[in-house]
N, C-alpha and C. Protein backbone atom coordinates (compact mmCIF):
# COMPACT_ATOMS: atom_id res chain seq x y z
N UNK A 1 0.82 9.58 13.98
CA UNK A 1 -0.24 10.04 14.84
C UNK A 1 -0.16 9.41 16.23
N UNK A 2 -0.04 8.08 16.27
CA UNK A 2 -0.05 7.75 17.52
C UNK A 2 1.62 7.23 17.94
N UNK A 3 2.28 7.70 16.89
CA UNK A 3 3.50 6.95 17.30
C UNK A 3 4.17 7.71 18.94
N UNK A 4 3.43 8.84 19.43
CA UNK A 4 4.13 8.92 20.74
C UNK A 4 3.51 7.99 21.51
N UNK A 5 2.47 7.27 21.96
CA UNK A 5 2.07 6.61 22.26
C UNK A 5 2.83 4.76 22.35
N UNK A 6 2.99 4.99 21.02
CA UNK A 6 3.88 3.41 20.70
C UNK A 6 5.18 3.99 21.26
N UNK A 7 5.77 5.09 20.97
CA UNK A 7 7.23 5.28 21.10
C UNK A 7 8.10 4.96 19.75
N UNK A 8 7.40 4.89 18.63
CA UNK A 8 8.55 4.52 17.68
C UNK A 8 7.73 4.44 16.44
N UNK A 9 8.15 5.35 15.37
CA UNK A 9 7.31 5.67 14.03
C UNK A 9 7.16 4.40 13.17
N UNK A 10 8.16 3.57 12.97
CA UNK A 10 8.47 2.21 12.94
C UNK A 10 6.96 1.31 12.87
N UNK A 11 7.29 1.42 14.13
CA UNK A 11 6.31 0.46 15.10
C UNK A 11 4.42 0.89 14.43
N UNK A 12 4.55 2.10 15.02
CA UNK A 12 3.51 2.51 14.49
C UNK A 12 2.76 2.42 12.82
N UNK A 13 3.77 2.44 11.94
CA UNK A 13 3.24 2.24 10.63
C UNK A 13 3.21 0.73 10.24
N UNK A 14 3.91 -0.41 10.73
CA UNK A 14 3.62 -1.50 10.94
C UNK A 14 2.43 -2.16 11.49
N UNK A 15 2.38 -1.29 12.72
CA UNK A 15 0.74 -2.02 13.06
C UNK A 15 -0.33 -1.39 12.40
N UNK A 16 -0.37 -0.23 11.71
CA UNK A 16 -1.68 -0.08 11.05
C UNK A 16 -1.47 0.00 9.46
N UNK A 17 -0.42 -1.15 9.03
CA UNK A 17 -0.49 -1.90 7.84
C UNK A 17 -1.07 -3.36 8.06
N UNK A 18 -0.62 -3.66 9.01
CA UNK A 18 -1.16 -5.25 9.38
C UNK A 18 -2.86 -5.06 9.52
N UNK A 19 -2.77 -3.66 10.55
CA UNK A 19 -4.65 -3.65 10.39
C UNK A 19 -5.71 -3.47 9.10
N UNK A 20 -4.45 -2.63 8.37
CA UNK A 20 -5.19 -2.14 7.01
C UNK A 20 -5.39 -3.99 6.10
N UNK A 21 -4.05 -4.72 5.94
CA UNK A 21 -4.27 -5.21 5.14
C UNK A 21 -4.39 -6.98 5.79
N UNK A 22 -4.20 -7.12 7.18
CA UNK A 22 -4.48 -8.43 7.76
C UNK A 22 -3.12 -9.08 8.21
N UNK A 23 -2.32 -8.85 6.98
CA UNK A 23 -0.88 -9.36 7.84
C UNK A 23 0.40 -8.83 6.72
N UNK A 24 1.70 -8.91 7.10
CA UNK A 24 2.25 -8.19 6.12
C UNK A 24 3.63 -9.03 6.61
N UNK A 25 5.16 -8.77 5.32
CA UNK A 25 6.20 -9.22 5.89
C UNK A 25 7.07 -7.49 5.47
N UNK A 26 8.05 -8.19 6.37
CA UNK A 26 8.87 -6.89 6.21
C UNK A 26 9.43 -6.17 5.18
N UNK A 27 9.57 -6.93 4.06
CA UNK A 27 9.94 -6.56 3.34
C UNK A 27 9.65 -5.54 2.35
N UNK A 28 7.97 -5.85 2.61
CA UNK A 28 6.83 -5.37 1.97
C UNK A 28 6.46 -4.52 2.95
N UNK A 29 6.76 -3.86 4.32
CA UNK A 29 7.13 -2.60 5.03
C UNK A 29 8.07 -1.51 4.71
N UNK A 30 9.40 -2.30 4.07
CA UNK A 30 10.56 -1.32 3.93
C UNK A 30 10.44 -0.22 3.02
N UNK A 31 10.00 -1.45 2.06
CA UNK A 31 9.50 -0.81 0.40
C UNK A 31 8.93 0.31 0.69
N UNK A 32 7.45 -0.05 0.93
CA UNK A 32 6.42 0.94 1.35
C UNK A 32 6.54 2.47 1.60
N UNK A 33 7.33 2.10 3.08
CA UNK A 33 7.64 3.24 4.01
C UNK A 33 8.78 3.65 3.51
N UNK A 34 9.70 3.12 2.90
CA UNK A 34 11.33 3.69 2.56
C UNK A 34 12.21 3.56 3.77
N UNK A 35 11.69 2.71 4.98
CA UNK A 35 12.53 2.34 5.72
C UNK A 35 13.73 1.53 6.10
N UNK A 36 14.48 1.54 7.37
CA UNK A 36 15.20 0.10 7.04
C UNK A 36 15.21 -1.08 6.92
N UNK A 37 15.37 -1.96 6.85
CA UNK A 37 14.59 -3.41 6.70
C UNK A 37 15.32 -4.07 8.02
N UNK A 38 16.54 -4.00 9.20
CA UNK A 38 16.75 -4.49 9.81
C UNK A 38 15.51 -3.45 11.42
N UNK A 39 15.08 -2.30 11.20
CA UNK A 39 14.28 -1.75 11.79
C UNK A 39 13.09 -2.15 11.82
N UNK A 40 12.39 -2.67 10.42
CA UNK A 40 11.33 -3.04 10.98
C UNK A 40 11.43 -4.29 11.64
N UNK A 41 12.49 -5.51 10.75
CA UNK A 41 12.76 -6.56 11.02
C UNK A 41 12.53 -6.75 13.05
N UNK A 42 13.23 -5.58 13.18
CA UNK A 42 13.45 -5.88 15.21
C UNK A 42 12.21 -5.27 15.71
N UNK A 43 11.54 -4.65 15.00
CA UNK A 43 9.98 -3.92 15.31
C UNK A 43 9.21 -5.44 15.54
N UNK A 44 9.12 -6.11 14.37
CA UNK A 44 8.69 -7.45 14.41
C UNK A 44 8.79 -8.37 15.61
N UNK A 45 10.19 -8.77 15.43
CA UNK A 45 10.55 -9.08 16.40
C UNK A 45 10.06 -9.00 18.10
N UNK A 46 10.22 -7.64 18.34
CA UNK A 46 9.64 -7.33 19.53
C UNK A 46 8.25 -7.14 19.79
N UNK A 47 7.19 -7.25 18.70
CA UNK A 47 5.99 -7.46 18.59
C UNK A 47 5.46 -8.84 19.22
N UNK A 48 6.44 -9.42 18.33
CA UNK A 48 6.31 -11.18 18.49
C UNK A 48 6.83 -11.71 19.65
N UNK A 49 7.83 -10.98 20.45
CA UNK A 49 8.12 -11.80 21.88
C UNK A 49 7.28 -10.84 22.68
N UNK A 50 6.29 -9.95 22.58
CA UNK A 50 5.35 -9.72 23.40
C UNK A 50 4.65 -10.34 22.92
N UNK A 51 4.08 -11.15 21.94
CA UNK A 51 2.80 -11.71 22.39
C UNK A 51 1.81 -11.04 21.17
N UNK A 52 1.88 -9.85 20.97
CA UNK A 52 1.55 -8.73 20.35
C UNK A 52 0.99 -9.74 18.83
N UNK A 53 1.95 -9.78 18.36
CA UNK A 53 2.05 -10.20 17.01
C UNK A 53 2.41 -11.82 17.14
N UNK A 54 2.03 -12.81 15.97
CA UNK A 54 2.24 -14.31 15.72
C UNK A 54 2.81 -13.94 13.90
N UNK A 55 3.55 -15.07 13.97
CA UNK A 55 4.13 -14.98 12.65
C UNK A 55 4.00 -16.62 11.56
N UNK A 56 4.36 -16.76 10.34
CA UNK A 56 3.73 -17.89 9.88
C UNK A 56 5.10 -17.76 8.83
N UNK A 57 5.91 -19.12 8.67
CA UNK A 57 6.18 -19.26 7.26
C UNK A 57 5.68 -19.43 6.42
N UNK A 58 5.91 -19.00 5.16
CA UNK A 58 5.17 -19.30 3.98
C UNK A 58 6.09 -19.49 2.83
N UNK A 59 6.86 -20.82 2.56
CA UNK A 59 7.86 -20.91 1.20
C UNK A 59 9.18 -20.10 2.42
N UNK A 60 9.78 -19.16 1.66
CA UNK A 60 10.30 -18.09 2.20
C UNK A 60 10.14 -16.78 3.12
N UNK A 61 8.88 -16.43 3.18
CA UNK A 61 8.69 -15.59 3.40
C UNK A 61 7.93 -15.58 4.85
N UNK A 62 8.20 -14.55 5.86
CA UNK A 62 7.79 -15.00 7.15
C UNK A 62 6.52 -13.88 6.92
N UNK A 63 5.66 -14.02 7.36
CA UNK A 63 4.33 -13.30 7.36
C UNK A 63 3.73 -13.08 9.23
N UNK A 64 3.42 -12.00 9.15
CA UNK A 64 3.30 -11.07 10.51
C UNK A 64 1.55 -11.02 10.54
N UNK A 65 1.05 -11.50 12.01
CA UNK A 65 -0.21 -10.87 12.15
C UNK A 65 -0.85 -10.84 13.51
N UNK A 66 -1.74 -10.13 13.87
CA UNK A 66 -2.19 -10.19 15.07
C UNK A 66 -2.30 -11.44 15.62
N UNK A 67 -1.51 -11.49 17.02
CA UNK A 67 -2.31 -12.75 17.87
C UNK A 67 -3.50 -12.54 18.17
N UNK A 68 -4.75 -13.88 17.77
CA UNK A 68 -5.96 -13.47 18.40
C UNK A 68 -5.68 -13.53 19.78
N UNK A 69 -4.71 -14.37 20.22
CA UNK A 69 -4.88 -14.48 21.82
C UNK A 69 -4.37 -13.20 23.10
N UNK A 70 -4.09 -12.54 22.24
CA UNK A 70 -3.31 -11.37 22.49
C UNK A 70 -4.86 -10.49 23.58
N UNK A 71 -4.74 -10.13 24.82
CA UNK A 71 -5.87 -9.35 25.65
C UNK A 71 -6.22 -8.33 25.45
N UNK A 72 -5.47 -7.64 24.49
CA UNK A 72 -6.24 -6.30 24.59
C UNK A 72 -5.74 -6.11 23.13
N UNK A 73 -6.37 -7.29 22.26
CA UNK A 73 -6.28 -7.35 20.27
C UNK A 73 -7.26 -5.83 20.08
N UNK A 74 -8.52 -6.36 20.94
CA UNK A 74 -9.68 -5.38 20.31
C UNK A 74 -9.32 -4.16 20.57
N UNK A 75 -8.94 -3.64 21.85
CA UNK A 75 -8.96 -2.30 22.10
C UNK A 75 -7.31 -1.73 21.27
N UNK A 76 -6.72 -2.43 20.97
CA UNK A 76 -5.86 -1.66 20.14
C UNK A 76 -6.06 -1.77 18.53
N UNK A 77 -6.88 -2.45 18.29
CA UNK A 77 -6.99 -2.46 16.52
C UNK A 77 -8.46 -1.48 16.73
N UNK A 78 -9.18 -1.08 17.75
CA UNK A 78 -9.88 0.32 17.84
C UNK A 78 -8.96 1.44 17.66
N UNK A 79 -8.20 1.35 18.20
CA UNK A 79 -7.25 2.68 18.02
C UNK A 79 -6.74 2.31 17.09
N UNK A 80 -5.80 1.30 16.37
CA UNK A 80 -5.36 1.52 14.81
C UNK A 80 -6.66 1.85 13.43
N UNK A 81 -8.00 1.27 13.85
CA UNK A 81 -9.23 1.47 12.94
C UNK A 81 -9.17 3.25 13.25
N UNK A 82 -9.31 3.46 14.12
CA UNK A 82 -9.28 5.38 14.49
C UNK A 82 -8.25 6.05 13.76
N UNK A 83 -7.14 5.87 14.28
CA UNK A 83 -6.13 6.25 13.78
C UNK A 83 -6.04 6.07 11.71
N UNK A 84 -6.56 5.10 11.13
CA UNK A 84 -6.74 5.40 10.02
C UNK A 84 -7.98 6.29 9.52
N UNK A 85 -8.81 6.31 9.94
CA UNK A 85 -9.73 7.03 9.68
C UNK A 85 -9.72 8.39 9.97
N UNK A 86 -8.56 8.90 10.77
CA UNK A 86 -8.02 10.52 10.69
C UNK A 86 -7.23 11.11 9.92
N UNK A 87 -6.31 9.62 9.19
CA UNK A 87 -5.01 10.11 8.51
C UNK A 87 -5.73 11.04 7.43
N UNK A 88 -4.77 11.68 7.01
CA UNK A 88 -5.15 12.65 5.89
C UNK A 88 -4.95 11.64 4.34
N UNK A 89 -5.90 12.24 3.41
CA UNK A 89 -6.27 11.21 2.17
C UNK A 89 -5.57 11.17 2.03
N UNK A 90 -4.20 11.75 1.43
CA UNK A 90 -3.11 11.43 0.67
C UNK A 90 -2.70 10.11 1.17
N UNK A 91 -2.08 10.16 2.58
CA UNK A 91 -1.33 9.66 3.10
C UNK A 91 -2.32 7.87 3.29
N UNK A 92 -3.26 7.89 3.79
CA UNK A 92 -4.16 6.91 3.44
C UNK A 92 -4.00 6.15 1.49
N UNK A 93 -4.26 7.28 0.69
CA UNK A 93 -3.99 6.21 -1.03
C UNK A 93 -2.72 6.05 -0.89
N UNK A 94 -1.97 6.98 -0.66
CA UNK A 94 -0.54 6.58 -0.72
C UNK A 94 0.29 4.93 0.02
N UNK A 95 -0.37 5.30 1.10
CA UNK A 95 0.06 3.76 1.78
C UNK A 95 -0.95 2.44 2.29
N UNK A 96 -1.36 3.27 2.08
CA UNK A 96 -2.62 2.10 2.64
C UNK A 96 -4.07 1.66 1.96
N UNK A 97 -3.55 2.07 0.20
CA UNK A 97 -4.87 1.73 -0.29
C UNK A 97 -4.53 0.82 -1.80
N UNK A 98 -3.30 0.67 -1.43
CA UNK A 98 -2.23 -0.37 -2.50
C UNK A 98 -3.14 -1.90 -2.76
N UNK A 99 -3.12 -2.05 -4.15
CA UNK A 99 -4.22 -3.42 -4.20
C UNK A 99 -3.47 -4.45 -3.62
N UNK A 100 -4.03 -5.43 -3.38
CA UNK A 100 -2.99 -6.73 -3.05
C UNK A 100 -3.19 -8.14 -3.82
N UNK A 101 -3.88 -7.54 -5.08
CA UNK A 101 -3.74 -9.05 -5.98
C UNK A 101 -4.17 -8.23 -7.29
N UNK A 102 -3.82 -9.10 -8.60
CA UNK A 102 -3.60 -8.32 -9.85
C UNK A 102 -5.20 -8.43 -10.13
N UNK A 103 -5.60 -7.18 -10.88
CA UNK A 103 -6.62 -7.18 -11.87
C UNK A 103 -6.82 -8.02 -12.67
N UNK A 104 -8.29 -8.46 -12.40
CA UNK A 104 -8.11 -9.58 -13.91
C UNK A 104 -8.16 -8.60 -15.36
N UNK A 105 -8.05 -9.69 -16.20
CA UNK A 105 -7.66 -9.22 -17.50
C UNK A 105 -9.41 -8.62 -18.21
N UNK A 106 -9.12 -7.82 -18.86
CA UNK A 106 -10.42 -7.25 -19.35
C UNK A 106 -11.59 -6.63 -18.32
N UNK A 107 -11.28 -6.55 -17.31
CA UNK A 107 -12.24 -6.33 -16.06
C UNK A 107 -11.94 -4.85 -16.49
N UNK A 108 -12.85 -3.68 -16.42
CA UNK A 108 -13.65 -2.24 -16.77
C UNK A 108 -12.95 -1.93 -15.37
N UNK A 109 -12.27 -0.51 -15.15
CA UNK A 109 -12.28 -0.02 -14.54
C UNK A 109 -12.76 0.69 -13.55
């Protein structure tokens, strides 16, 4: 939806996974989307030497998320909050409504 805007479909489904779910690593992009993993990898990348994005080790795993210090955080996670709220349902359960920690045991559906 907005990827003419970003310039790159990539780019675009990256930042409104990070908005959907707070922060994400690439790997857990590739999967997702069925993309390449050195594509998003440089999506990242160029997020993070703008400023855009801050990143965190964790064990192994590098974890991606908004800089708060970043000037214009709010007015673009308005447009990624928009931009999800148009996608069509499918495409919303399909990617962006994935749990992110296990069910406990015996918990009712």
């Amino acid at each position: 939806m907005i990827e003419n805007i970003l310039g790159n479909q990539t780019l675009e489904k990256i930042l409104l996974s990070i908005e959907r779910y707070g922060n994400c690593y690439a790997c857990d992009i590739d999967k997702t989307f069925d993309l390449s993993l050195y594509s998003v990898q440089a999506q990242l990348k160029k997020m993070e030497i703008t400023s855009v994005l801050v990143s965190k080790l964790y064990g192994k795993v590098r974890l991606y998320e908004f800089n708060p210090r970043y000037p214009m955080l709010k007015e673009l996670r308005a447009l990624l909050r928009k931009t999800i709220e148009v996608l069509p349902k499918e495409e919303i359960e399909r990617y962006y409504m994935k749990r992110t920690r296990p069910r406990l045991q015996n918990k009712p559906l």
